[in-house]
Protein backbone atom coordinates (compact mmCIF):
# COMPACT_ATOMS: atom_id res chain seq x y z
CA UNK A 1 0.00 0.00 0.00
CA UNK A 2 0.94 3.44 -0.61
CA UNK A 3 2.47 5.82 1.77
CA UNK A 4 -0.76 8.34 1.79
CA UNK A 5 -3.01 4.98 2.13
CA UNK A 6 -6.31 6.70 3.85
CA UNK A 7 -7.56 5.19 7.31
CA UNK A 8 -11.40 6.00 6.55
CA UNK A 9 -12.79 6.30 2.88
CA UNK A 10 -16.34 7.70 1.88
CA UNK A 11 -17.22 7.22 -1.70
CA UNK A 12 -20.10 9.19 -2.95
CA UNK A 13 -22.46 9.55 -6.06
CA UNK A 14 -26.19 10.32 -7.42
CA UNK A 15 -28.43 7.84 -5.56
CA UNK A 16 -25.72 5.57 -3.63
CA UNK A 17 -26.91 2.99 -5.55
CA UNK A 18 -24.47 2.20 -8.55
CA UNK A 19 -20.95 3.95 -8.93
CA UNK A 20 -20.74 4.34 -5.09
CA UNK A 21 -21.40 1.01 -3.67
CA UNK A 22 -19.34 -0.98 -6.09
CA UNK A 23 -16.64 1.40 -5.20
CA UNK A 24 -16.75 0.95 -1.76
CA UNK A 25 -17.51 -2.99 -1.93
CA UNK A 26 -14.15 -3.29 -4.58
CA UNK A 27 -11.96 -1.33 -2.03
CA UNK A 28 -13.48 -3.31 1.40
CA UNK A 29 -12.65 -6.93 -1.09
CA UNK A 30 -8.98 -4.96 -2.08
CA UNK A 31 -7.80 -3.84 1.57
CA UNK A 32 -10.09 -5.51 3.86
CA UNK A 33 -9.81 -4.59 7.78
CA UNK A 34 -6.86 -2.13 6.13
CA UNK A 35 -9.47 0.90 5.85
CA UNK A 36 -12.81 2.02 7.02
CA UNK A 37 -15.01 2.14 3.92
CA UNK A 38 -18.45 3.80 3.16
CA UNK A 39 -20.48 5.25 0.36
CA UNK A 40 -23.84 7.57 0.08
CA UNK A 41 -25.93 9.50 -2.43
CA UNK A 42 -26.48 12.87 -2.99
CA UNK A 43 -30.27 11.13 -2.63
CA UNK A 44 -30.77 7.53 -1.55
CA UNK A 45 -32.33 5.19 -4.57
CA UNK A 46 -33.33 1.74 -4.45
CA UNK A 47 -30.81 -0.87 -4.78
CA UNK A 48 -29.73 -1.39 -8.36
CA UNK A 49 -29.91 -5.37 -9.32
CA UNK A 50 -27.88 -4.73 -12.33
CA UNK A 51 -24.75 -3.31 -9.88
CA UNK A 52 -25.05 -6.38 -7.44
CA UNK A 53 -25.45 -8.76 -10.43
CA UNK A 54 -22.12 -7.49 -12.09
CA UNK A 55 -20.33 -7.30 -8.84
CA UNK A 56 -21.54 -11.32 -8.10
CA UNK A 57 -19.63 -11.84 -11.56
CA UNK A 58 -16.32 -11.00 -9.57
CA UNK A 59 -17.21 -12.74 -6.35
CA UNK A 60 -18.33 -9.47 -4.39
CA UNK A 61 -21.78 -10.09 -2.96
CA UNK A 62 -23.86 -6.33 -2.61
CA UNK A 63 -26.93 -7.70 -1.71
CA UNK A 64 -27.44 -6.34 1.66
CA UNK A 65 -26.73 -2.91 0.40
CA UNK A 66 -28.94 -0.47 1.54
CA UNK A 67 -28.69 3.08 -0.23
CA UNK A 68 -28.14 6.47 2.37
CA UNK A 69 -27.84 10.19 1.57
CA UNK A 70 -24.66 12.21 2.05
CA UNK A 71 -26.69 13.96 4.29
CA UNK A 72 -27.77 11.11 6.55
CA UNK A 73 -23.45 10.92 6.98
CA UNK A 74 -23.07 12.10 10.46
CA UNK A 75 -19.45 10.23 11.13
CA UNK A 76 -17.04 13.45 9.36
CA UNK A 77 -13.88 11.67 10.16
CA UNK A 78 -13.09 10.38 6.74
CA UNK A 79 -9.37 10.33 5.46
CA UNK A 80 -10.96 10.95 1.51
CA UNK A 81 -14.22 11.33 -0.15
CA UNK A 82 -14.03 10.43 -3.57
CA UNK A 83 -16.77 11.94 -5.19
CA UNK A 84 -18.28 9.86 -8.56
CA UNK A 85 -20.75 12.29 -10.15
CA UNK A 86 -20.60 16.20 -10.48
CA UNK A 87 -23.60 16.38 -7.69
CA UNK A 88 -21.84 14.22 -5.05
CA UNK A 89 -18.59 16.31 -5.64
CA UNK A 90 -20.41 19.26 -5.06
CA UNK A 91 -21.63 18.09 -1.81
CA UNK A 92 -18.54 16.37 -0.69
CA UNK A 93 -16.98 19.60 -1.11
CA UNK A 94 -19.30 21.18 1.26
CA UNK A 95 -19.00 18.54 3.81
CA UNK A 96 -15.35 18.60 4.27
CA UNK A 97 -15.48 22.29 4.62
CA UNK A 98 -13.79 22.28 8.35
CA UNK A 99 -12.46 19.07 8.54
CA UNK A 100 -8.81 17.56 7.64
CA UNK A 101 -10.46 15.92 4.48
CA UNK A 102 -9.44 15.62 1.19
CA UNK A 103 -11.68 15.17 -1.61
CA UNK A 104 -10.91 14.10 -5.21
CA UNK A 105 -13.13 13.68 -8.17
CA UNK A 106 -13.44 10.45 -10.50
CA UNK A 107 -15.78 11.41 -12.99
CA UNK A 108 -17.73 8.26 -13.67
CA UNK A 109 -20.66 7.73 -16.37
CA UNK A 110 -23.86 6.86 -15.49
CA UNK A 111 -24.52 2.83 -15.96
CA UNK A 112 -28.13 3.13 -15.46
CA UNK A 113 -28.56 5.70 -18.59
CA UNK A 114 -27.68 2.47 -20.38
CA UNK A 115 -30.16 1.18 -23.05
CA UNK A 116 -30.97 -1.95 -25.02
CA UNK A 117 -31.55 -5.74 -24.33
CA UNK A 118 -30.55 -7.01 -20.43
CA UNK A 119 -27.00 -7.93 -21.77
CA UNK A 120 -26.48 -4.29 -23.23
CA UNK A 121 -27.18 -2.87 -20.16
CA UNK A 122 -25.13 -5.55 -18.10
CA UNK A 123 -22.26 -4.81 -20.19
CA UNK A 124 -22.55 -0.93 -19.40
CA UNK A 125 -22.35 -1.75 -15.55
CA UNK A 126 -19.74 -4.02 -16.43
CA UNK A 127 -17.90 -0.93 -17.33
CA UNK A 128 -18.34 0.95 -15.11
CA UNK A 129 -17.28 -1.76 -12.30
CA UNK A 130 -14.10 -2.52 -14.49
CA UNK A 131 -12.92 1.22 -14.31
CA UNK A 132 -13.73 1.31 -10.54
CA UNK A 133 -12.00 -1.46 -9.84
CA UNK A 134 -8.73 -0.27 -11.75
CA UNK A 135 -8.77 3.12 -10.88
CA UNK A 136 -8.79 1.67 -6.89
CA UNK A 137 -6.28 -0.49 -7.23
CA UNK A 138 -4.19 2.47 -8.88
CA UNK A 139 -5.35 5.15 -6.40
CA UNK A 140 -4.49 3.66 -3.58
CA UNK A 141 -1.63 1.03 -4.41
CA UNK A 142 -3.35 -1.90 -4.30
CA UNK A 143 -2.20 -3.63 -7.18
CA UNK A 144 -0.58 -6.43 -5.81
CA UNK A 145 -3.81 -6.95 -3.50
CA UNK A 146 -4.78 -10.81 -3.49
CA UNK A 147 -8.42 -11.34 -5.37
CA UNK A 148 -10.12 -10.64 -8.53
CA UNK A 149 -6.54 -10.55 -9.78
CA UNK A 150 -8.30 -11.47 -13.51
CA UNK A 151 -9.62 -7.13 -13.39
């Protein structure tokens, strides 16, 4: 792990239902009891079964997920938020005004924008999980992490 590896990470997007969740469940899988992990939405959704059917793919089970709003955060002693959508970086922003935070942006489409048959669409989450999942193990020096060593 890298030298600046964070003790408490907070991943945030649009409805803490996609980008945000996979990000959080590919880090916990990466660096298990290594780092506190959460995520949140700028607004809560519904659980996405496209996101925890991608992530079963790779052996990380999302099931129990349960979506919560950046403003339902009350624990502020995160190491990093790493916002995933121009909303959630917005707020993220504004919640680490104060506090020995940093935050850093990873733009990140939009997998349920996706269109077409069930496959189409599983391939856009696919995506998007892919790019999480290598932009984590970059980030925060996880490369030679045991598990899903195939991403």
């Amino acid at each position: 792990m890298s030298a600046d590896f964070p003790g408490a990470v907070l991943f945030a997007c649009s409805r803490n239902a996609v980008r945000s969740p996979m990000a959080a469940a590919i880090l916990k899988h990466l660096a298990g009891d290594r780092v506190y992990v959460a995520s949140a939405g700028v607004r809560p959704g519904e659980p996405d079964p496209f996101a925890i059917a991608v992530m079963k793919e790779i052996g990380i089970n999302m099931s129990a997920h349960v979506p919560v709003s950046l403003a339902g955060v009350h624990d502020t002693s995160f190491d990093l938020i790493v916002a995933l959508a121009p909303e959630a970086h917005d707020q993220a922003l504004g919640l680490a005004q104060g506090y020995a935070v940093d935050v850093e942006y990873w733009p990140t489409p939009d997998a349920t924008l996706a269109t077409g048959a069930r496959e189409q669409v599983l391939d856009a989450y696919r995506v998007i999980r892919d790019g999480l999942f290598v932009e984590i193990k970059t980030r925060f020096g996880l490369s030679g992490a045991p598990g899903l060593d195939q991403q």
